[in-house]
Protein backbone atom coordinates (compact mmCIF):
# COMPACT_ATOMS: atom_id res chain seq x y z
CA UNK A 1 -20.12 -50.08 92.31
CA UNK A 2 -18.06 -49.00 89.41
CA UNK A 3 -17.62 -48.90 85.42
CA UNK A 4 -16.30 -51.89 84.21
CA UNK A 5 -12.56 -51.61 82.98
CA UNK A 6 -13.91 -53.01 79.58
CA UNK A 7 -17.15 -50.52 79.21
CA UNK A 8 -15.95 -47.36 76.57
CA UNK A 9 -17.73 -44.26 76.58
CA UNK A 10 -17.11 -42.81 73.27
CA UNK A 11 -18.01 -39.14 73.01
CA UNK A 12 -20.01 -39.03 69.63
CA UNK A 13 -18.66 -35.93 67.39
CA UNK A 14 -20.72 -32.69 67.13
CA UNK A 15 -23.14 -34.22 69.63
CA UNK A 16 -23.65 -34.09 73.15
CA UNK A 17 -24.06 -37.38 73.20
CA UNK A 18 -21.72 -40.31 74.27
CA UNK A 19 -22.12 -44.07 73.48
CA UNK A 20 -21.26 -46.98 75.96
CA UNK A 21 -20.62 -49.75 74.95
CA UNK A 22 -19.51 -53.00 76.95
CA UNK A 23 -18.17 -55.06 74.20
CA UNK A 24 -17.37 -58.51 76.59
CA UNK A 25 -21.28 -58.70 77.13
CA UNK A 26 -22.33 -56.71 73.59
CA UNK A 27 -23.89 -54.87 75.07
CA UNK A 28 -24.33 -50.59 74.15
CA UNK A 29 -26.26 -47.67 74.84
CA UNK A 30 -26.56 -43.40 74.13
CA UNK A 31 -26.21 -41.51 77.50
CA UNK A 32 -26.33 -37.68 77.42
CA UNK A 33 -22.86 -36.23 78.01
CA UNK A 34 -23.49 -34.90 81.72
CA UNK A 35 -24.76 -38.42 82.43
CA UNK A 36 -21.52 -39.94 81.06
CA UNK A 37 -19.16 -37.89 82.99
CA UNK A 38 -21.26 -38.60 86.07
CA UNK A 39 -21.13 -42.61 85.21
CA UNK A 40 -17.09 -41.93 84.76
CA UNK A 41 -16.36 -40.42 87.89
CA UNK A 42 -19.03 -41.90 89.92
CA UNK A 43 -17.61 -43.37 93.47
CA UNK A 44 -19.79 -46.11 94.81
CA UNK A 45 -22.61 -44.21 93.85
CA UNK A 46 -25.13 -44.46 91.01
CA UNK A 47 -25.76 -40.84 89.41
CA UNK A 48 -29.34 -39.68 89.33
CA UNK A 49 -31.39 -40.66 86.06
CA UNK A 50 -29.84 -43.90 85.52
CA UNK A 51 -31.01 -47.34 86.61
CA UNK A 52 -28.14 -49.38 88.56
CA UNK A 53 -30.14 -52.68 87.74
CA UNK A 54 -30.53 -52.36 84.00
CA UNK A 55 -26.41 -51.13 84.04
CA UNK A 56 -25.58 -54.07 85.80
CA UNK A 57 -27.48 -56.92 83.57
CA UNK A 58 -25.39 -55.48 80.57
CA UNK A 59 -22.02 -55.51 82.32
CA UNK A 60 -21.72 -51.52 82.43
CA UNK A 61 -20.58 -51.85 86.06
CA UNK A 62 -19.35 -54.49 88.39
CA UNK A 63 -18.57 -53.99 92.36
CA UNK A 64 -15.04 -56.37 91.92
CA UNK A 65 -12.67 -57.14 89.50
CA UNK A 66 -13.23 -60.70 89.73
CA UNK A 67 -16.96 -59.66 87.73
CA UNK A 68 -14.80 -58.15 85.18
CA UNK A 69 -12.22 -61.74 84.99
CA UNK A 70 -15.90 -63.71 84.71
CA UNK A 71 -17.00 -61.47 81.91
CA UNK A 72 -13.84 -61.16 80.31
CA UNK A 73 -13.72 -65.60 80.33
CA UNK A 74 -16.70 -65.59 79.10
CA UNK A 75 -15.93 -63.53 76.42
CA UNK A 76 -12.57 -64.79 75.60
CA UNK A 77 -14.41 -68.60 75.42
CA UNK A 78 -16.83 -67.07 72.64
CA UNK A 79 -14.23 -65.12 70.59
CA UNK A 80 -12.36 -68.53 70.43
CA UNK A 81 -15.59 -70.39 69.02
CA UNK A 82 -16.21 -67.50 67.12
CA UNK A 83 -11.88 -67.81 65.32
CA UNK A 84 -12.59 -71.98 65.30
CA UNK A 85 -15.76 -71.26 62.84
CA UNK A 86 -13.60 -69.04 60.52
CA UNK A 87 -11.95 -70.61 57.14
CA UNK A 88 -8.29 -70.62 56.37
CA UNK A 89 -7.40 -68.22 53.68
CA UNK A 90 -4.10 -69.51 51.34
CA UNK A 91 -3.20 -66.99 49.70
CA UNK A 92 -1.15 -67.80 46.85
CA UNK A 93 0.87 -65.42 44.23
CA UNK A 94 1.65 -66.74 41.18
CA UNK A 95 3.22 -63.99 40.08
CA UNK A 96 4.50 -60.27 41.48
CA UNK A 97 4.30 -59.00 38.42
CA UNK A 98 1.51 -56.64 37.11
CA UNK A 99 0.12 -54.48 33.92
CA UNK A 100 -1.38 -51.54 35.65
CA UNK A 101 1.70 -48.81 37.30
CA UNK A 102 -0.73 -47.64 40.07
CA UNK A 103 1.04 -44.91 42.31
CA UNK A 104 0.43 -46.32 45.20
CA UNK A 105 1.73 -49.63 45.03
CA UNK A 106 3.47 -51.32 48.18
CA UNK A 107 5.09 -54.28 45.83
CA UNK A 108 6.61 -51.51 43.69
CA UNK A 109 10.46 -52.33 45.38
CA UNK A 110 9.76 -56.27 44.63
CA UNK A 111 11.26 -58.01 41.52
CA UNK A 112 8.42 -58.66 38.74
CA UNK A 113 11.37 -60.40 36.93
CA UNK A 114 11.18 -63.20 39.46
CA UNK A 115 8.62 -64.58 37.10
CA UNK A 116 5.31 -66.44 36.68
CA UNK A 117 5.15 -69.64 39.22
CA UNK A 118 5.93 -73.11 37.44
CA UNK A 119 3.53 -76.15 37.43
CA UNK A 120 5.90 -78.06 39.69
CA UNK A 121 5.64 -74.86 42.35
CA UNK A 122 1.64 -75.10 42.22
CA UNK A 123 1.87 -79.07 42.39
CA UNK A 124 3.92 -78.08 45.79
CA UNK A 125 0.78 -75.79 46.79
CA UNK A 126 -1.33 -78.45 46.78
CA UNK A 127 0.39 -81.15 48.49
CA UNK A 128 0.91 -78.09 51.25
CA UNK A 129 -2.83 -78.21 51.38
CA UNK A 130 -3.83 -81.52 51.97
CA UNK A 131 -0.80 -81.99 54.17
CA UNK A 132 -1.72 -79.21 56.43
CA UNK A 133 -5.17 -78.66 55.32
CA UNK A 134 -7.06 -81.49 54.83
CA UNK A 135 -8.93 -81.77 57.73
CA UNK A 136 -9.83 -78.19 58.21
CA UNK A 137 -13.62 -77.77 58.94
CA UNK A 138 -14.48 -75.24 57.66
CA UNK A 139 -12.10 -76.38 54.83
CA UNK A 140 -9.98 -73.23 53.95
CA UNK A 141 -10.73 -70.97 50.84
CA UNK A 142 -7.63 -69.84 48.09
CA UNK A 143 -7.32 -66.17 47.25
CA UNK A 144 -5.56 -65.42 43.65
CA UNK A 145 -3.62 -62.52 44.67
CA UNK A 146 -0.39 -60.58 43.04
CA UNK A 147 0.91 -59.00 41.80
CA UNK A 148 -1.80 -59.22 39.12
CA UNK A 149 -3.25 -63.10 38.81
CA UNK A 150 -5.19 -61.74 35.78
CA UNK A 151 -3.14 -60.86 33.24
CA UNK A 152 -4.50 -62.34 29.62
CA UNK A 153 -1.43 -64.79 28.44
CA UNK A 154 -1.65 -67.86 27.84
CA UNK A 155 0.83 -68.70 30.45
CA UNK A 156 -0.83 -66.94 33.04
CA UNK A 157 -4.32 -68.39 32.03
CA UNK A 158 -2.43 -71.97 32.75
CA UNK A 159 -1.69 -71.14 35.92
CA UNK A 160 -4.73 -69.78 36.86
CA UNK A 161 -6.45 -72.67 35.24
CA UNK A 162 -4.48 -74.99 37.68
CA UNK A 163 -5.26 -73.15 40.60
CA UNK A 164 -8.83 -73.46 39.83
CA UNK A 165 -8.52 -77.08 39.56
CA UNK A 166 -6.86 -77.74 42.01
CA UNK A 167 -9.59 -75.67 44.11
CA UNK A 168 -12.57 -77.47 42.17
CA UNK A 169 -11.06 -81.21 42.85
CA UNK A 170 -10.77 -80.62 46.67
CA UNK A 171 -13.92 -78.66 46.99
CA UNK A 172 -12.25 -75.40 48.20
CA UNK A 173 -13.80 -72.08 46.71
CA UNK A 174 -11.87 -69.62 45.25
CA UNK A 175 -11.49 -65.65 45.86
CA UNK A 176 -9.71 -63.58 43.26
CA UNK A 177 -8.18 -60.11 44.14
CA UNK A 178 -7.35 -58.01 40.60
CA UNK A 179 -6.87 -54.55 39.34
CA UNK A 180 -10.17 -55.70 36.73
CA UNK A 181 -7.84 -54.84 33.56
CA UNK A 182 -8.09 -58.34 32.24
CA UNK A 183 -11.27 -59.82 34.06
CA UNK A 184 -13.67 -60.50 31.23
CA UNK A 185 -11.37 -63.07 29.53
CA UNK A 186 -11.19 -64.68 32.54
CA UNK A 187 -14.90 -64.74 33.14
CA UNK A 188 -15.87 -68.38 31.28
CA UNK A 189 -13.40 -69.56 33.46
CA UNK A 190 -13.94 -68.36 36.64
CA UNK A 191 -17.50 -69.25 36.23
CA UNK A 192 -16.98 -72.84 35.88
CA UNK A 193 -15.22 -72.55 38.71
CA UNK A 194 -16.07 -72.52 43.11
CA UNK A 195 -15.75 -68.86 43.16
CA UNK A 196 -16.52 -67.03 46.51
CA UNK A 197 -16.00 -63.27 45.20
CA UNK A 198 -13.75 -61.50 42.73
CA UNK A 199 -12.08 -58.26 44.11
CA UNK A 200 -11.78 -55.40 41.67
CA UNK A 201 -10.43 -51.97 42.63
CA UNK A 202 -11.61 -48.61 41.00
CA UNK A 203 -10.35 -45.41 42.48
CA UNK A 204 -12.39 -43.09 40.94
CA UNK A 205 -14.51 -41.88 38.43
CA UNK A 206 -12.94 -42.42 35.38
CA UNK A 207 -10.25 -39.13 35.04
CA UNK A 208 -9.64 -39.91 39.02
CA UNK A 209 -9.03 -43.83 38.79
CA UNK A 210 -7.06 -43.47 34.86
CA UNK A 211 -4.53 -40.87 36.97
CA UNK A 212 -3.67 -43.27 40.05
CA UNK A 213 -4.25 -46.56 38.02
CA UNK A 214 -2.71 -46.52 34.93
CA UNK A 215 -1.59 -48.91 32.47
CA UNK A 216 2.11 -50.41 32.44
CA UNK A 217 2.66 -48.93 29.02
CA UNK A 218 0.46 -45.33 29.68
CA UNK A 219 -3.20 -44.90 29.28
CA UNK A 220 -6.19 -45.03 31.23
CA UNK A 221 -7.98 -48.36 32.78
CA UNK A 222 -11.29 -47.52 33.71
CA UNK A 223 -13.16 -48.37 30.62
CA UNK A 224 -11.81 -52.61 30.40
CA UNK A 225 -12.27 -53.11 34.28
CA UNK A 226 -15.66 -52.10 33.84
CA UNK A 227 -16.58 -54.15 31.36
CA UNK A 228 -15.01 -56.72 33.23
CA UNK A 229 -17.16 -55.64 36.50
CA UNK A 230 -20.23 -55.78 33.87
CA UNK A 231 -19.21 -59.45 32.41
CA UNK A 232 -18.71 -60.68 35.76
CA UNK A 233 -21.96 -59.43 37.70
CA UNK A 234 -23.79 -60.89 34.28
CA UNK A 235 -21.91 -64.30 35.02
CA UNK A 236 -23.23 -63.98 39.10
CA UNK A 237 -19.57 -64.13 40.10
CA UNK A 238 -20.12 -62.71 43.93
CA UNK A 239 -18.56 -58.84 43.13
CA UNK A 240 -16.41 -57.01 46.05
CA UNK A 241 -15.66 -53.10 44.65
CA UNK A 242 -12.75 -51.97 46.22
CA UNK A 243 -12.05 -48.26 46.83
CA UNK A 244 -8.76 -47.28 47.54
CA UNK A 245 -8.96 -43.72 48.81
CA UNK A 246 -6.91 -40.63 50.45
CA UNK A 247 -7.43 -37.17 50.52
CA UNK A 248 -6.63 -36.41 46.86
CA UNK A 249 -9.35 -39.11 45.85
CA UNK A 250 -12.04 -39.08 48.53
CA UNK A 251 -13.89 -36.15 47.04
CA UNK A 252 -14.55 -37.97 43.99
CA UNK A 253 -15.87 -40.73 45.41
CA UNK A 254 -19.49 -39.37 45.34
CA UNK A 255 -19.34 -39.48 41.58
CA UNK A 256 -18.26 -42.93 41.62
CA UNK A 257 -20.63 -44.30 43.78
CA UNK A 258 -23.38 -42.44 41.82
CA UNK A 259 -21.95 -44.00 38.71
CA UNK A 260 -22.36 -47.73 40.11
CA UNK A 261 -25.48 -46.58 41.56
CA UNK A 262 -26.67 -45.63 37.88
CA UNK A 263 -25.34 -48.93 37.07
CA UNK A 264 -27.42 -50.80 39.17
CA UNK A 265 -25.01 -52.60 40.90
CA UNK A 266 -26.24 -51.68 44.51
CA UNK A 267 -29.76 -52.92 44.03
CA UNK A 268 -27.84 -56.04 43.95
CA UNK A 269 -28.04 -58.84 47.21
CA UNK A 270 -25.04 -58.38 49.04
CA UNK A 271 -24.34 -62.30 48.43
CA UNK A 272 -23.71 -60.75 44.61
CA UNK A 273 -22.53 -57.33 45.20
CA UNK A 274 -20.57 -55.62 47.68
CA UNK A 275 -18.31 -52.36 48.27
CA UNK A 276 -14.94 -52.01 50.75
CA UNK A 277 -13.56 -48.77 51.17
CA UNK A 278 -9.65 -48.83 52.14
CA UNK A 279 -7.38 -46.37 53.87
CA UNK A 280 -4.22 -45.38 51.43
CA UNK A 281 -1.07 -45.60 53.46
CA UNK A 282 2.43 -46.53 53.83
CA UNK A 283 3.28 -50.09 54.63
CA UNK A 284 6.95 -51.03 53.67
CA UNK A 285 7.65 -47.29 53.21
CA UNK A 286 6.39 -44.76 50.90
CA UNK A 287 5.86 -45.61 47.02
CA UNK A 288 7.04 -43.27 44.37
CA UNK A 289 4.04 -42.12 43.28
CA UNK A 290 2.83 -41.57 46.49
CA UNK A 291 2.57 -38.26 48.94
CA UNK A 292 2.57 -38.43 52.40
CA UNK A 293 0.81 -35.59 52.85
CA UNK A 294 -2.44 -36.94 51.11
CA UNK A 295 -2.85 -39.80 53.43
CA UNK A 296 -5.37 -40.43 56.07
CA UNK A 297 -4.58 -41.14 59.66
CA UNK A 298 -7.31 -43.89 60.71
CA UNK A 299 -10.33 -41.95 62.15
CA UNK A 300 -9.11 -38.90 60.00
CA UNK A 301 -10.33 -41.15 57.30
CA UNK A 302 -13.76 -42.12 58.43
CA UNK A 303 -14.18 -38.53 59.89
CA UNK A 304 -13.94 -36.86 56.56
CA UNK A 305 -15.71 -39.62 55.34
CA UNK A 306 -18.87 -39.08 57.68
CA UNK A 307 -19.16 -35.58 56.83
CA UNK A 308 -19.28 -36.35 53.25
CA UNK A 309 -21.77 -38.93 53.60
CA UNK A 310 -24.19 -36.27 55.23
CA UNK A 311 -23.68 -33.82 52.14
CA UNK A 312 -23.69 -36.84 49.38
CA UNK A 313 -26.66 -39.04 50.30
CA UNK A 314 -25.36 -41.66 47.53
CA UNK A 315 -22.45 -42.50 50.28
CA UNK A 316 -24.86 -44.10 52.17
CA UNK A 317 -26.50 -46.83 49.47
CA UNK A 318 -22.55 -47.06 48.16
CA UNK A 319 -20.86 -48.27 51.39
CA UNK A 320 -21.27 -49.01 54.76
CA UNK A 321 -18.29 -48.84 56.94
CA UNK A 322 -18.51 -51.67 59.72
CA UNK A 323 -17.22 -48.82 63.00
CA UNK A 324 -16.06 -51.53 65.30
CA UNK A 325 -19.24 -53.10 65.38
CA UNK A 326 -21.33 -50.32 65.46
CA UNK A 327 -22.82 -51.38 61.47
CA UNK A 328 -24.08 -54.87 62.92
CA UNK A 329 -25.71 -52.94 65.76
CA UNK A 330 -27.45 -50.50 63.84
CA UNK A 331 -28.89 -53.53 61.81
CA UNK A 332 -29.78 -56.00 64.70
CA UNK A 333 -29.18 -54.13 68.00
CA UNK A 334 -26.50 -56.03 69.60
CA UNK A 335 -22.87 -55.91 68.75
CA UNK A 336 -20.53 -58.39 67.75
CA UNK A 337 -18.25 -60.88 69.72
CA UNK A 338 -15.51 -58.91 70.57
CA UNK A 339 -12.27 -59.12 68.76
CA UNK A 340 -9.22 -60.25 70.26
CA UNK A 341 -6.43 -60.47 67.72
CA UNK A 342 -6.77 -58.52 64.39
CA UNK A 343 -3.84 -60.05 62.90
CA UNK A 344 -4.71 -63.75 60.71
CA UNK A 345 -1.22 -64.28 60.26
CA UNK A 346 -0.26 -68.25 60.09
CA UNK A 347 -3.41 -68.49 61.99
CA UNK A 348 -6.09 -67.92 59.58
CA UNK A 349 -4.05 -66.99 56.93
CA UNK A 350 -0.82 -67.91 54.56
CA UNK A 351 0.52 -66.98 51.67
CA UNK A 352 2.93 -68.18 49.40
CA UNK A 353 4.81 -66.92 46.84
CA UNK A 354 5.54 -68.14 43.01
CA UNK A 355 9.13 -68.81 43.65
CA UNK A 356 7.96 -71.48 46.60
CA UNK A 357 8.66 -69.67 49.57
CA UNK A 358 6.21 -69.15 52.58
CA UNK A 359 4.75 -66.15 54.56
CA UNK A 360 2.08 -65.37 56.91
CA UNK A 361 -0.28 -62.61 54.98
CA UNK A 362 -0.79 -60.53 51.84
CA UNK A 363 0.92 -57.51 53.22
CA UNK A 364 3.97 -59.75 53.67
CA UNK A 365 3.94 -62.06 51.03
CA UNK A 366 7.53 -61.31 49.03
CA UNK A 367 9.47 -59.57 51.56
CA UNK A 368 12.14 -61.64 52.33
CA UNK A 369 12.27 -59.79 55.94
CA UNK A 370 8.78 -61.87 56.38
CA UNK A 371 9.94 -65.55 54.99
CA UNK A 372 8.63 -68.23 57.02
CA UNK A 373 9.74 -70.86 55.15
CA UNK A 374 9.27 -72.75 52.14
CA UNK A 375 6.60 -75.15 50.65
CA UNK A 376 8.48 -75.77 47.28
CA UNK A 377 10.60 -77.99 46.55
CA UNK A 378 9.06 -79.73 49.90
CA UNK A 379 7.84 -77.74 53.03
CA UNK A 380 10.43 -76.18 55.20
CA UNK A 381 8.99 -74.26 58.32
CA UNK A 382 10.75 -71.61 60.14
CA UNK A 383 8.61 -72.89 63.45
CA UNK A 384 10.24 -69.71 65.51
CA UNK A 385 9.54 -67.42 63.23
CA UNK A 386 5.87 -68.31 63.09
CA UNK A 387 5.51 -69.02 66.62
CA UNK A 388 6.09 -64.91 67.05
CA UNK A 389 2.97 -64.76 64.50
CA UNK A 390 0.64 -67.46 65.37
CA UNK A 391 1.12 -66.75 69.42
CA UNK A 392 0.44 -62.55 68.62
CA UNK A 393 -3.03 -61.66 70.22
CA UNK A 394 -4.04 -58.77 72.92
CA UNK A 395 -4.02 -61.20 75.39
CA UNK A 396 -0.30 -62.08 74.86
CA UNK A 397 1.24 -58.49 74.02
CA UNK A 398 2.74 -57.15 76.66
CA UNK A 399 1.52 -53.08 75.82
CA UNK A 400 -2.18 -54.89 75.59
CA UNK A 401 -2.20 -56.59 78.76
CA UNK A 402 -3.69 -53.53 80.85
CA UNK A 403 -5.70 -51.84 77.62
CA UNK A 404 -9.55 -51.61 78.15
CA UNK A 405 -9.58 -50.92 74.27
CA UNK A 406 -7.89 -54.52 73.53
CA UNK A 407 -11.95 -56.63 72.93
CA UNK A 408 -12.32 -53.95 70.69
CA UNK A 409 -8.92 -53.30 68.88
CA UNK A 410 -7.99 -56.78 68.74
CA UNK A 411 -4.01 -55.12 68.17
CA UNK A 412 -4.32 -54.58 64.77
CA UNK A 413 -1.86 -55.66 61.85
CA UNK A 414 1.13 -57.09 62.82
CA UNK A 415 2.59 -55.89 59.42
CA UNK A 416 2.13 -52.27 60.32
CA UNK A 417 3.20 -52.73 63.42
CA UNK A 418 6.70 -54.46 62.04
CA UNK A 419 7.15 -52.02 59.60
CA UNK A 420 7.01 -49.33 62.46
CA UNK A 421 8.99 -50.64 65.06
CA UNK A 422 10.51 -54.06 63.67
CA UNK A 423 8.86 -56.03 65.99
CA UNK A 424 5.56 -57.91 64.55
CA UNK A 425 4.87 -58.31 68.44
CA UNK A 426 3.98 -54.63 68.97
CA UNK A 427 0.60 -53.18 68.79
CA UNK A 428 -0.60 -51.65 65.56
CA UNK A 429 -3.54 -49.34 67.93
CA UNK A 430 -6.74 -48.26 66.70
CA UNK A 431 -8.47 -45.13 67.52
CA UNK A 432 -11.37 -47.07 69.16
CA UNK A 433 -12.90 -44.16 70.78
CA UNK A 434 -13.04 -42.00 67.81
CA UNK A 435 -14.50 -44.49 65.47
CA UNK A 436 -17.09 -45.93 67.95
CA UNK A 437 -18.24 -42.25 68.16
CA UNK A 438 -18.04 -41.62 63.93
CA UNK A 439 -20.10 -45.32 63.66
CA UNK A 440 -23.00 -43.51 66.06
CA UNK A 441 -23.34 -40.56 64.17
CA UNK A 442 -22.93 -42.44 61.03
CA UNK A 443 -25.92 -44.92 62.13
CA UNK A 444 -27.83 -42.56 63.47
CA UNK A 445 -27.00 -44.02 66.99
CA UNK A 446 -26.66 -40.69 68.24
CA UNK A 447 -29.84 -39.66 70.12
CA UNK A 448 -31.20 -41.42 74.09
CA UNK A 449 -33.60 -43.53 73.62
């Protein structure tokens, strides 16, 4: 008898406490620390206080490694059921250029001047679609990204009206990701319109968000995207608010969320009303407006994050971070199918850029380091450059072959792990251990039941 090579114990911070969780069977419990350590170092023997039969139904220990190959099929053969029920997102750009300056922003080195896409280069879109798309089930779902998709032209509102045409006469729904300056103008239109959710992004309360999200030509943003987050809920667009946080921001973000809370946007369903809070940090390198300093490591993040949820209350109703799993455990008492591969890239995601050109993701979409072809004038795949994207997975990395943390981490972006080491193959590694431990605390998973 042994631990499974797949079962974590997660030591849960300022507890003595650890979580175990055996993500191939979804299985997870609280042991006290002793107990753990025991279980770890335990040879052939069961440690006193634990019951070898109930840690052998969930998967906690096996007596061969062919128990761990059955669970790990088993699991592997649901994760893959799990990927063939998930949409296609085509993510498409129709233009890189934008009318907020935020500090932060990744696309800052690409050219704006390239221009808004041209009819003939969304006709192209299309006829990618239902060549390659057709006979999706689930059909796949279009994300307006940028750039800024929103911007209140008349131009721009052609394209956009095409886009949502072109959604509406195939029966695809439609996500929109946008800084908010420009939404309400857009809101008749988008309501007529298969909409699955419109992504807006505030940073702040008001003097937080107007300093890191400015306008193109100086002054503060704040005021417009809310009334565009206020014409929009009205309308019953589905709402996702979008924090973008790091150290010189997170401190703020009480006020915020007591500001939508005074708002009333979280008594809203989650079908209507959501939050996401992201982790500032360098992609392609580090923006001009941005400082190194004031970014978050991964669970350095969520850490800080935990601790100001227990002072602030209001964290709590504002967002609710998903810890690996430990979010949909808290709410049903089982965890998720584990996670194998992280990265959508030309698997459950494209994206494709106004001047016709093809790539795998939003983080990549414009960097010509990241083409992958073209779909205008008529599609043009590199097939070995997308091979190394659509064949990335833990189970086909080398450095995740022999990593117990691989269900869990599922290797992460292949973006990041590109821009680190040139090689999209690479591992972009999570700090599993630390974040299954934050999600316990955070949950209140803390205590042995």
């Amino acid at each position: 008898m042994k631990l499974s090579r797949w079962t974590l114990l997660a030591p849960i911070p300022g507890r003595d406490t650890v979580v175990m969780m055996q993500p191939l069977t979804g299985q997870a419990a609280v042991l006290e620390g002793a107990k753990a350590k025991a279980l770890e170092h335990a040879d052939g023997g069961m440690p006193d206080g634990l019951d070898e039969t109930v840690l052998r139904e969930a998967g906690f220990v096996v007596d061969a490694p062919d128990e761990d190959r059955l669970l790990l099929d088993a699991a592997t053969a649901t994760w893959r059921e799990e990927a063939a029920r998930t949409p296609v997102q085509l993510v498409v750009v129709p233009g890189f250029g934008c009318n907020l300056a935020c500090t932060y922003c990744y696309q800052a080195p690409f050219d704006p001047a390239r221009g808004l896409v041209e009819p003939a280069v969304v006709d192209s879109f299309f006829a990618w679609v239902d060549r390659f798309h057709a006979h999706d089930d689930p059909p796949p779902y279009i994300t307006l990204f940028g750039g800024e998709p929103l911007v209140d032209t008349p131009a721009h509102r052609d394209r956009v009206g095409r886009y949502l045409e072109g959604a509406r006469a195939r029966g695809i729904e439609v996500a929109v990701v946008t800084n908010g300056y420009d939404l309400a103008p857009f809101v008749p239109m988008l309501q007529r319109a298969p909409v699955r959710e419109v992504q807006v992004t505030l940073d702040g309360p008001p003097d937080v968000h107007d300093l890191r999200r400015p306008h193109a030509r100086g002054g503060g943003t704040f005021a417009l995207i809310v009334d565009g987050l206020e014409a929009a809920i009205a309308a019953r667009l589905p709402v996702n608010l979008r924090v973008v946080v790091d150290r010189a921001n997170l401190p703020a973000l009480p006020a915020l969320a007591a500001q939508v809370e005074g708002c009333g946007w979280l008594e809203l369903p989650d079908a209507r009303f959501r939050t996401q809070v992201g982790r500032n940090y360098e992609l392609f390198g580090c923006a001009a407006g941005q400082r190194r300093e004031e970014l978050f490591k991964r669970a350095g993040l969520w850490a800080a994050y935990v601790e100001l949820a227990e002072r602030e209350p209001v964290l709590r109703r504002f967002h609710r971070p998903r810890f690996l799993g430990l979010a949909h455990l808290a709410d049903t008492g089982e965890l998720p199918a584990p996670n194998f591969d992280s990265c959508p890239a030309t698997k459950k995601e494209w994206a494709f850029a106004p001047d016709g050109t093809l790539y795998g993701c939003t983080a990549t979409v414009g960097n010509p380091r990241f083409r992958l072809g073209r779909y205008h004038p008529v599609p043009d795949r590199d097939e070995a450059a997308i091979a190394r994207w659509s064949g990335r997975s833990t189970m086909s990395m080398p450095k995740c072959a022999d990593c117990t943390l691989a269900p869990l981490c599922g290797g992460g972006c292949g973006a990041v792990a590109a821009a680190r080491t040139g090689r999209e193959t690479d591992p972009d590694c999570r700090p599993v251990p630390e974040l299954v431990g934050l999600g316990a605390r955070f949950y209140g998973l803390d205590r042995v039941s």
